[in-house]
C-alpha atoms as a PDB file:
ATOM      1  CA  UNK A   1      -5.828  -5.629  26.455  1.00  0.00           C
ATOM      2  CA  UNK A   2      -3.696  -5.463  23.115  1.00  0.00           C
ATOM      3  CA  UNK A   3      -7.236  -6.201  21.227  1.00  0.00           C
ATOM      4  CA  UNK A   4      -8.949  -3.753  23.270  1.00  0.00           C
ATOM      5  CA  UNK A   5      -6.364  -0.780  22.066  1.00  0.00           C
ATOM      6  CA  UNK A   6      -6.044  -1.795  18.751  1.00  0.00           C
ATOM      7  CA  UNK A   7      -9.596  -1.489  18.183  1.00  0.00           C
ATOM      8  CA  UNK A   8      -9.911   1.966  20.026  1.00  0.00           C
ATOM      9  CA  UNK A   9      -6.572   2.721  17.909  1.00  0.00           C
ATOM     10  CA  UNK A  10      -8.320   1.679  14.406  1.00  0.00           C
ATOM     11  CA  UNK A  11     -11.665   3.680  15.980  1.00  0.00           C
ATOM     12  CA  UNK A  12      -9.701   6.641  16.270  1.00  0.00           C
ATOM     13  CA  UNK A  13      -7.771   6.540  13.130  1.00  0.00           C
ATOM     14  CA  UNK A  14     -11.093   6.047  11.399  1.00  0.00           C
ATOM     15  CA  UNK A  15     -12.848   9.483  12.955  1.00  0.00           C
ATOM     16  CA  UNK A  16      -9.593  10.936  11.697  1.00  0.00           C
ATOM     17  CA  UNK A  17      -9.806   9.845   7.911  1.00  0.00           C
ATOM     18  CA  UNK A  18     -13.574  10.678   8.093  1.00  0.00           C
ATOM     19  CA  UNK A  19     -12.712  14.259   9.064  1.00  0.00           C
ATOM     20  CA  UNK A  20     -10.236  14.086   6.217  1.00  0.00           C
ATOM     21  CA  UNK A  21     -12.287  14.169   3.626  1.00  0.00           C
ATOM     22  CA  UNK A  22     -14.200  17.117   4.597  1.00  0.00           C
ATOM     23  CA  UNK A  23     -10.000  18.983   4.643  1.00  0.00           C
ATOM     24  CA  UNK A  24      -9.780  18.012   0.755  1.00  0.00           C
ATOM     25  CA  UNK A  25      -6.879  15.729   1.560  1.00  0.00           C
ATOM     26  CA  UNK A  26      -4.857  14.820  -1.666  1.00  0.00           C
ATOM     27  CA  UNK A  27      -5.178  11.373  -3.590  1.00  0.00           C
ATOM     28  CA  UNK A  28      -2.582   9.863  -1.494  1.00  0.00           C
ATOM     29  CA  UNK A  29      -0.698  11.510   1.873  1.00  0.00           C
ATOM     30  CA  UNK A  30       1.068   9.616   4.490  1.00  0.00           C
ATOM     31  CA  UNK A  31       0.013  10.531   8.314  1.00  0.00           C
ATOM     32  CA  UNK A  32       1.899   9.239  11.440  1.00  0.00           C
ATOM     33  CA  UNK A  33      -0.309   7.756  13.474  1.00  0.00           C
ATOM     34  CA  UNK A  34      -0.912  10.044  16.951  1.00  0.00           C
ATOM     35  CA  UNK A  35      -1.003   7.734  19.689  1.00  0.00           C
ATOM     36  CA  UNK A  36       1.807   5.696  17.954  1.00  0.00           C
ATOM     37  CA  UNK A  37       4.164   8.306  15.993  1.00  0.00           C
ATOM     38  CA  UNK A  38       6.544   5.938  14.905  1.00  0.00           C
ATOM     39  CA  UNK A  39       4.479   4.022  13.031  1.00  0.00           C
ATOM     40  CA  UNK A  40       2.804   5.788   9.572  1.00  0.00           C
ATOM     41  CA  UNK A  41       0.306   5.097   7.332  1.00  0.00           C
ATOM     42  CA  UNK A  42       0.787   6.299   3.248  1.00  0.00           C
ATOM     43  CA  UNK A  43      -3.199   6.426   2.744  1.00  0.00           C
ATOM     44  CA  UNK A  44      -4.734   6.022  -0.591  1.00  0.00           C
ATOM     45  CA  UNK A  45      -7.278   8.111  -0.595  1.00  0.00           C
ATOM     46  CA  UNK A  46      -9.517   8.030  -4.097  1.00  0.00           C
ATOM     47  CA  UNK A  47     -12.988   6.830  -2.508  1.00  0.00           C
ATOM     48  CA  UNK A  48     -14.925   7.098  -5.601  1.00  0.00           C
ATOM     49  CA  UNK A  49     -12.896   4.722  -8.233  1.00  0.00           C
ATOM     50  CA  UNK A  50     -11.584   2.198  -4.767  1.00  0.00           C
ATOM     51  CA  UNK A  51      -8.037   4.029  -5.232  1.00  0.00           C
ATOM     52  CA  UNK A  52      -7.328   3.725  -8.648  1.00  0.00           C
ATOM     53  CA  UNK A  53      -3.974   4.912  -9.227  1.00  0.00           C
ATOM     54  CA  UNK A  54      -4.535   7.977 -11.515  1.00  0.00           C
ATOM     55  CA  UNK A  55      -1.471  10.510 -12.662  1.00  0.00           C
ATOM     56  CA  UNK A  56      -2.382  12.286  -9.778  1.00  0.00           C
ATOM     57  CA  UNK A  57      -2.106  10.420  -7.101  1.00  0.00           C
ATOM     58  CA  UNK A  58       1.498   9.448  -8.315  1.00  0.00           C
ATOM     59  CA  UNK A  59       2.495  13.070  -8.743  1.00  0.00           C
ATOM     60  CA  UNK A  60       1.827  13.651  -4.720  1.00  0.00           C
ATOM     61  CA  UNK A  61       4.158  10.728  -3.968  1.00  0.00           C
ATOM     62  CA  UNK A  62       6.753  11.467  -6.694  1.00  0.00           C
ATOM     63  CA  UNK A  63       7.415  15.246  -7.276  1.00  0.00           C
ATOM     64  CA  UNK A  64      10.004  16.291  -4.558  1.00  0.00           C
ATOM     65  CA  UNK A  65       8.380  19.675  -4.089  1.00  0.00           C
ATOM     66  CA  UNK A  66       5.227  17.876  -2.643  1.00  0.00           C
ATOM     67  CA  UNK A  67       4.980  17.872   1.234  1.00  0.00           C
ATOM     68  CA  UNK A  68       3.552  13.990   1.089  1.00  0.00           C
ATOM     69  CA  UNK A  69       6.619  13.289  -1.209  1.00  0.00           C
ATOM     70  CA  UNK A  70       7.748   9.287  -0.514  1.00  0.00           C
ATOM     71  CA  UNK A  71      11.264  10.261  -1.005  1.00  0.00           C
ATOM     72  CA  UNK A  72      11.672  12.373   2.282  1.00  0.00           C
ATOM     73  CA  UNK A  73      11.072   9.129   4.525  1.00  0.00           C
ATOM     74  CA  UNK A  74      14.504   8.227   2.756  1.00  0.00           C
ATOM     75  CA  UNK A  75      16.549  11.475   2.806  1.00  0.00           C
ATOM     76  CA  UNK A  76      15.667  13.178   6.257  1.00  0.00           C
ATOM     77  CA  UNK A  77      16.947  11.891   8.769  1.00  0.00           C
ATOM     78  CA  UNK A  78      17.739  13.198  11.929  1.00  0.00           C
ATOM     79  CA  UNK A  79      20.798  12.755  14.541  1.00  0.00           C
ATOM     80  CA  UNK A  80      20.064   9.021  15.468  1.00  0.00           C
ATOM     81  CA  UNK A  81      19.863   7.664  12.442  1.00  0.00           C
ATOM     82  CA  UNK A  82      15.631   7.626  12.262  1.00  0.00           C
ATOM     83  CA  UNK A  83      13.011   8.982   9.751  1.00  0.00           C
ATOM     84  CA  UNK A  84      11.257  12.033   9.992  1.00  0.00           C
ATOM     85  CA  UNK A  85       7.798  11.562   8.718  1.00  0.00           C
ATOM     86  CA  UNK A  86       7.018  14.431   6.726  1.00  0.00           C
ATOM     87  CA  UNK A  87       3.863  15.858   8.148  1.00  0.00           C
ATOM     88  CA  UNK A  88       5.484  16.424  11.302  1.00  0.00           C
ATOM     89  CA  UNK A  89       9.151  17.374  13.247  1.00  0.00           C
ATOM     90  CA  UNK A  90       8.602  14.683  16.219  1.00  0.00           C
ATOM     91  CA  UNK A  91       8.901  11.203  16.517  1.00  0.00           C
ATOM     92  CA  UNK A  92      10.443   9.137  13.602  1.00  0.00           C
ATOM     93  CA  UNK A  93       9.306   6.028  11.549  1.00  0.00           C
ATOM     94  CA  UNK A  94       9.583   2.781  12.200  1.00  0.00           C
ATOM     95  CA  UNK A  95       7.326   0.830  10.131  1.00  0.00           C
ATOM     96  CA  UNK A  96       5.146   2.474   6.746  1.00  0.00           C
ATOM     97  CA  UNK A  97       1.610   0.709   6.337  1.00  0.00           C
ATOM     98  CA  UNK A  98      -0.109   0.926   3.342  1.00  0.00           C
ATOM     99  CA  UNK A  99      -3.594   1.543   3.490  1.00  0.00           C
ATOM    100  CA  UNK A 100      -7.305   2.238   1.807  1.00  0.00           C
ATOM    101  CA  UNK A 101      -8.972   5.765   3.782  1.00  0.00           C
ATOM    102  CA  UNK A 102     -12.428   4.152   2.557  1.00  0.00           C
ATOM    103  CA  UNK A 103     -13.221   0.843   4.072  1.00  0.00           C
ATOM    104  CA  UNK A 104     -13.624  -2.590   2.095  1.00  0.00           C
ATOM    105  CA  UNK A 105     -11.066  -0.820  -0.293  1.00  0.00           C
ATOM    106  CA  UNK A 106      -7.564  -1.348  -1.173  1.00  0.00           C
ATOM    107  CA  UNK A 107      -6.209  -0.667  -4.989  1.00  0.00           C
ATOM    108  CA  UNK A 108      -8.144  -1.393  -8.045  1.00  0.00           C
ATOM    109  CA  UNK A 109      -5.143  -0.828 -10.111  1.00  0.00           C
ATOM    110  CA  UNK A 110      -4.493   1.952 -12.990  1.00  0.00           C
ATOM    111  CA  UNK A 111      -7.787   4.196 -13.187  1.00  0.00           C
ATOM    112  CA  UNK A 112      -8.851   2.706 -16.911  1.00  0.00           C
ATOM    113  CA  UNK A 113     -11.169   5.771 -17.667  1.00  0.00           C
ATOM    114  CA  UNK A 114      -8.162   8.233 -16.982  1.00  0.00           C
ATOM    115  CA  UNK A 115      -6.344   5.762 -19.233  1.00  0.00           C
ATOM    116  CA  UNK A 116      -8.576   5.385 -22.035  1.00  0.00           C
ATOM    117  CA  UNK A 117      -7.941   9.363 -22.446  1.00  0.00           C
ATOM    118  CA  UNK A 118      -4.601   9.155 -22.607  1.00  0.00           C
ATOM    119  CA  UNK A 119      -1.892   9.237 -25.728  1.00  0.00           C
ATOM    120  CA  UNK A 120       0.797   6.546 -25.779  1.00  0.00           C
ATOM    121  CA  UNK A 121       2.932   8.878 -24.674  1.00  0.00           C
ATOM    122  CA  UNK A 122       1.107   9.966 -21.794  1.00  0.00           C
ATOM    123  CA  UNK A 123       0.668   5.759 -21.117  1.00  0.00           C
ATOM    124  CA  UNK A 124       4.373   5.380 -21.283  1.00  0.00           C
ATOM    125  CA  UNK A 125       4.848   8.022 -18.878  1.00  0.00           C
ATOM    126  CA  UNK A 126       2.552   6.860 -16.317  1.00  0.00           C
ATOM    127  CA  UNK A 127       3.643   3.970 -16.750  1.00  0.00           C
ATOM    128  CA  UNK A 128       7.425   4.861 -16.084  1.00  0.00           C
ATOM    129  CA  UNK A 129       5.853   7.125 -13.354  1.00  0.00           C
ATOM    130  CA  UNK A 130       4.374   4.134 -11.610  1.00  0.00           C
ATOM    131  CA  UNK A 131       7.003   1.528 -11.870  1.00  0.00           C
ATOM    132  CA  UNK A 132       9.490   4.551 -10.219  1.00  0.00           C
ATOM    133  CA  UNK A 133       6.718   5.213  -7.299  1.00  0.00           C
ATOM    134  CA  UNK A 134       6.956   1.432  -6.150  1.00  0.00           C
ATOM    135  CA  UNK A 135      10.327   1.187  -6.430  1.00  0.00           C
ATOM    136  CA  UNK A 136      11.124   4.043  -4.027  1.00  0.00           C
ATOM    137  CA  UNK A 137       8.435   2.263  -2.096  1.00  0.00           C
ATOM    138  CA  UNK A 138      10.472  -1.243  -2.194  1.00  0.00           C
ATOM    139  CA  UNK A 139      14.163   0.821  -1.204  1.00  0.00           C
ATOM    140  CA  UNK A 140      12.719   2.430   1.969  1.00  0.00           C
ATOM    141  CA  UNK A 141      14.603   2.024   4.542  1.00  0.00           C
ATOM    142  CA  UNK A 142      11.858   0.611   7.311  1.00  0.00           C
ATOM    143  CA  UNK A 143       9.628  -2.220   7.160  1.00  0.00           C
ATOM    144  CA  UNK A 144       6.461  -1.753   4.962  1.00  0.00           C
ATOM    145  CA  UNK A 145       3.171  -3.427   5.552  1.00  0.00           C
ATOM    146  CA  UNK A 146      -0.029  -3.477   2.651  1.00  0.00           C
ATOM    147  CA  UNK A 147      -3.229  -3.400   4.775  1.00  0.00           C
ATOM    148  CA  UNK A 148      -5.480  -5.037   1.923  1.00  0.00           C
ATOM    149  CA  UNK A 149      -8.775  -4.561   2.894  1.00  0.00           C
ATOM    150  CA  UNK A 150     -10.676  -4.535  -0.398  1.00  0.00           C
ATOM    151  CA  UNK A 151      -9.625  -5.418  -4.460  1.00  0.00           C
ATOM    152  CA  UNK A 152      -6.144  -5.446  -5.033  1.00  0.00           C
ATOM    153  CA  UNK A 153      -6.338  -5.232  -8.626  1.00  0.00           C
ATOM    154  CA  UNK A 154      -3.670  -5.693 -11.656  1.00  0.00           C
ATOM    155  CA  UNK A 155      -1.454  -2.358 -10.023  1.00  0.00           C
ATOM    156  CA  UNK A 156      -2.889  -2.428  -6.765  1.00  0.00           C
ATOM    157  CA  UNK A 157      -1.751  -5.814  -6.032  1.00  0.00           C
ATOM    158  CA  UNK A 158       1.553  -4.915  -7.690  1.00  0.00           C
ATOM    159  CA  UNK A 159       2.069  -2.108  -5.252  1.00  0.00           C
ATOM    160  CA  UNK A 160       1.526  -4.625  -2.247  1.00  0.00           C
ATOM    161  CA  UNK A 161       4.262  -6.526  -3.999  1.00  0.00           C
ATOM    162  CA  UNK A 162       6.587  -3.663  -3.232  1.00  0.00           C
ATOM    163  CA  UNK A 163       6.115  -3.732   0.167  1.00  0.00           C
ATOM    164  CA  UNK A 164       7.451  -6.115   3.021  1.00  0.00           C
ATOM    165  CA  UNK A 165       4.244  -7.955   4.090  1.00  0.00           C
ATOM    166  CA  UNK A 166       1.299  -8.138   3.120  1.00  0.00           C
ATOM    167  CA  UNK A 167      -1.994  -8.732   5.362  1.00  0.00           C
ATOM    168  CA  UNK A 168      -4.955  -8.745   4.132  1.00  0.00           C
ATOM    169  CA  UNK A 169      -8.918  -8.959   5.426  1.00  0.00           C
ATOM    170  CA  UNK A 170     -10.700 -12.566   6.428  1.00  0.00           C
ATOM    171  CA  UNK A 171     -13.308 -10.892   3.620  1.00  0.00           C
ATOM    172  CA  UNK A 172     -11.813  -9.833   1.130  1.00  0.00           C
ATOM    173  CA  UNK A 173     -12.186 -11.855  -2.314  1.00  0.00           C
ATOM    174  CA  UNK A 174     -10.816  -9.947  -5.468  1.00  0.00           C
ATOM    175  CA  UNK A 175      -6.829 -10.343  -5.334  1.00  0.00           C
ATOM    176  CA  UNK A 176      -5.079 -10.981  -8.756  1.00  0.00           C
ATOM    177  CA  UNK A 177      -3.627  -9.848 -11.954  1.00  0.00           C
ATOM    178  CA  UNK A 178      -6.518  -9.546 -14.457  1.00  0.00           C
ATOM    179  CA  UNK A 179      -4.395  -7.319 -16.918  1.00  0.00           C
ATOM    180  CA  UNK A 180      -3.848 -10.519 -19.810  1.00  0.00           C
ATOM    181  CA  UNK A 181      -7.854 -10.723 -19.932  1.00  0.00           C
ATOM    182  CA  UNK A 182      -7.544  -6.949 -21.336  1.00  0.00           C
ATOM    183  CA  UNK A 183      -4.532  -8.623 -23.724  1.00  0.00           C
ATOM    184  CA  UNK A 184      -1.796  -7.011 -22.087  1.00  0.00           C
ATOM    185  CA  UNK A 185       0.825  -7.566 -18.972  1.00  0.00           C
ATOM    186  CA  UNK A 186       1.867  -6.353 -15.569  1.00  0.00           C
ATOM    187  CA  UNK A 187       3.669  -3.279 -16.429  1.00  0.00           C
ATOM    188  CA  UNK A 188       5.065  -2.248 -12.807  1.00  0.00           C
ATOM    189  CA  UNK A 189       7.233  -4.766 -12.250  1.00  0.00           C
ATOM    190  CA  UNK A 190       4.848  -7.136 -11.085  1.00  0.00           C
ATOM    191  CA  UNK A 191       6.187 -10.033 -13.219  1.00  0.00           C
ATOM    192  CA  UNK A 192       9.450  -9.497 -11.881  1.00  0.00           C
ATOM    193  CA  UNK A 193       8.310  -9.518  -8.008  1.00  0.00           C
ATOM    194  CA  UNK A 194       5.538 -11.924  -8.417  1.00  0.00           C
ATOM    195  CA  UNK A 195       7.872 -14.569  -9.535  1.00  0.00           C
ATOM    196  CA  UNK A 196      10.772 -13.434  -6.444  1.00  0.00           C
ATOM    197  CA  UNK A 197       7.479 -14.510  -4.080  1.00  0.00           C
ATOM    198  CA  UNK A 198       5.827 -17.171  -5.477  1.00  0.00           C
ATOM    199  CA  UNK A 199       8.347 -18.693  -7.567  1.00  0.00           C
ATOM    200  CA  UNK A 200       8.250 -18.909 -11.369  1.00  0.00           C
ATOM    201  CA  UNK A 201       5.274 -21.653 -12.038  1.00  0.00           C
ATOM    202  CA  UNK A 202       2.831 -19.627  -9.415  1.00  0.00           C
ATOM    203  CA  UNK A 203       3.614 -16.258 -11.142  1.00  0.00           C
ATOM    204  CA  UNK A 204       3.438 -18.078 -14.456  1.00  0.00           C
ATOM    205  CA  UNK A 205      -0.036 -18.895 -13.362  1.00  0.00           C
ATOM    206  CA  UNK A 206      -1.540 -16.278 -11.797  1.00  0.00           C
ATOM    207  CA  UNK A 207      -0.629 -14.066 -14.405  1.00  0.00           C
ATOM    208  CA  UNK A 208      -1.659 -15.856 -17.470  1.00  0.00           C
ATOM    209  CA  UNK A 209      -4.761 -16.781 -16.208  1.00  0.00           C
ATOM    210  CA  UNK A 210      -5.841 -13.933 -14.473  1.00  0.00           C
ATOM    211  CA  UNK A 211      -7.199 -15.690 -11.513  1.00  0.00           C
ATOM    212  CA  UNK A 212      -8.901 -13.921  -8.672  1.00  0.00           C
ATOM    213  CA  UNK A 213      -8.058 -15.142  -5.174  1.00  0.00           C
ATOM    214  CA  UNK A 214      -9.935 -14.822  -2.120  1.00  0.00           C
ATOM    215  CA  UNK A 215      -7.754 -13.757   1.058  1.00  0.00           C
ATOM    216  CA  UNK A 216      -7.695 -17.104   1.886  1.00  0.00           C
ATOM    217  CA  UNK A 217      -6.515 -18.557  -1.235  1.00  0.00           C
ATOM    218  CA  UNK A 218      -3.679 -15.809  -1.165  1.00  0.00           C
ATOM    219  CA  UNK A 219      -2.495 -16.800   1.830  1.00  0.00           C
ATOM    220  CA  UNK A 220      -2.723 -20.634   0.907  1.00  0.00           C
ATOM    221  CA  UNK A 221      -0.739 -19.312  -2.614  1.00  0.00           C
ATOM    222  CA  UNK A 222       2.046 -17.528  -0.887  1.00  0.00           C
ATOM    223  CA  UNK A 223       0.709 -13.843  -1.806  1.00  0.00           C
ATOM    224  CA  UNK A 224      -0.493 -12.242   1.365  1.00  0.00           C
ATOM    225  CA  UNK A 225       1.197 -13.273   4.664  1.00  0.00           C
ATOM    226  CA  UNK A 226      -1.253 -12.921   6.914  1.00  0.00           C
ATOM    227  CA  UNK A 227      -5.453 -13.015   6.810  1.00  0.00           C
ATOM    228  CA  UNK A 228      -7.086 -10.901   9.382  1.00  0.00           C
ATOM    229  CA  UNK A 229      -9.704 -13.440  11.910  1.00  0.00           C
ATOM    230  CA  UNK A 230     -12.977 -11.894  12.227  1.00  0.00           C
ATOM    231  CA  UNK A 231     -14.056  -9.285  12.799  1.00  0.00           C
ATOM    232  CA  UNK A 232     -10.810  -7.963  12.671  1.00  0.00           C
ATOM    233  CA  UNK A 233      -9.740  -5.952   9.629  1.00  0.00           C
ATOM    234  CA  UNK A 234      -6.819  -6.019   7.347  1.00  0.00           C
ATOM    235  CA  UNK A 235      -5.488  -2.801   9.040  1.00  0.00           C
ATOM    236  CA  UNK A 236      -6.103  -4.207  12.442  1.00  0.00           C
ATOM    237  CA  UNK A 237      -3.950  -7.027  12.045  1.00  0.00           C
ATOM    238  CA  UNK A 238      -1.604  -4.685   9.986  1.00  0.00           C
ATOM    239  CA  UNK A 239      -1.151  -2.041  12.694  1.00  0.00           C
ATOM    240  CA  UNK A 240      -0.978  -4.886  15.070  1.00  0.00           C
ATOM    241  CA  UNK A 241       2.302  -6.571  13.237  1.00  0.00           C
ATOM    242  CA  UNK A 242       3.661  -2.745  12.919  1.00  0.00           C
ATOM    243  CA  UNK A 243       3.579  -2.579  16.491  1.00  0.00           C
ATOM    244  CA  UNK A 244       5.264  -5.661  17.005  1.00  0.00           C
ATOM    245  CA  UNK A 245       8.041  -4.833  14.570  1.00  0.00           C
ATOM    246  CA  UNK A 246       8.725  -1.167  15.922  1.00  0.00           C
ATOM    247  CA  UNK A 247       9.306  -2.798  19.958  1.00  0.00           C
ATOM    248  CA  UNK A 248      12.468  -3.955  18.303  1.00  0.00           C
ATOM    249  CA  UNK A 249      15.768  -1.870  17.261  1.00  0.00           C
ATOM    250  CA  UNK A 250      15.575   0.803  14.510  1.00  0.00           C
ATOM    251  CA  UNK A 251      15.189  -2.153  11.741  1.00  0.00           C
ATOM    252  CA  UNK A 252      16.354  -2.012   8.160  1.00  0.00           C
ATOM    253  CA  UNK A 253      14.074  -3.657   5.553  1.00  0.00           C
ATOM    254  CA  UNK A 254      16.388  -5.862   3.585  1.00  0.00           C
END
């Protein structure tokens, strides 16, 4: 019965999303889900370049102004303590999941051809820009899920660092830090967080050889948390864990 709504529940979502695009949606926007309000999805939502995260897509998350800005799941609350989400005035969130609008897609990382235009300075600043969006991410106050259902490249998997959990699809097969093979280093705090989950000699090793796991192989490695059994996606087994954790008390992420 759980299966059965879960996959009408992902159906749904999808006709949603697909309608989305045709609305000129911005790169990134978070959306409570309807039949499940306290539960919300931040969706990534770059098609073309599989969600590479361009200046952009950070500014919708960052700049306080911005109706999809992260920040308000931290300041508005309302009487009992919850979070309002902040494309709507009922219900409150419970658990944020992480997600690709185009399927077989999670993050590719930085978008290299909108870096390759860029000034040092305009690097630095993204890059300062980037390391601030995930760390708002990491101090929310609710459980957050990555639903990793394509590449989570160099940035992309460092943003699934910054969440809670991380689940990601029985098919997917490009997870990793590639960024020393381009001479350089994690630069969003992924060294840091990579070695507070997998321990120094893992991080060591992932990062300076730029290995690319399959789902499995994360999950063997300590990276992801869970692996989605097929035919079940990343999200499916995502929103099903979200709906787990948000039958309990208003939780905390610690």
């Amino acid at each position: 019965m759980l299966s059965q709504f879960l996959t009408f529940q992902t159906r749904t979502c999808s006709r949603i999303i697909r309608r989305a695009f045709s609305s000129s949606l911005p790169e990134a926007f978070i959306q409570p889900l309807q039949s499940s309000p306290d539960i919300a999805c931040l969706h990534l939502n770059r098609p073309q370049t599989k969600n590479a995260i361009s200046r952009r897509m950070l500014q919708v998350v960052l700049v306080p102004s911005h109706p999809y800005y992260l920040g308000v799941l931290t300041l508005s609350r309302n009487s009992k303590n919850a979070f309002i989400p902040p494309s709507s005035t009922k219900g409150t969130i419970r658990v944020l999941i992480v997600r690709s609008t185009s399927p077989n897609a999670f993050c590719a990382g930085a978008d290299l051809a909108e870096r390759r235009t860029m000034s040092s300075m305009d690097i630095n600043k993204f890059l300062a820009d980037l390391r601030s969006t995930l760390g708002q991410l990491e101090a929310l106050p609710m459980p957050t899920i990555a639903a990793i259902d394509g590449p989570a490249l160099g940035g992309g998997l460092e943003l699934s660092f910054a969440c809670d959990l991380r689940v990601a699809g029985h098919g997917v097969t490009k997870i990793g830090l590639p960024e020393t093979r381009l001479g350089i280093i994690p630069g969003a705090g992924g060294t840091q967080r990579a070695v507070r989950l997998l321990g120094l000699a893992k991080a060591k090793d992932l990062i300076f050889t730029a290995r690319m796991l399959t789902a499995t192989e994360a999950h063997t490695w300590g990276v992801v948390d869970y692996v989605s059994a097929a035919p079940s996606t990343g999200y499916d087994r995502a929103l099903e864990l979200a709906m787990d954790i948000a039958k309990g008390g208003e939780l905390l992420a610690v």
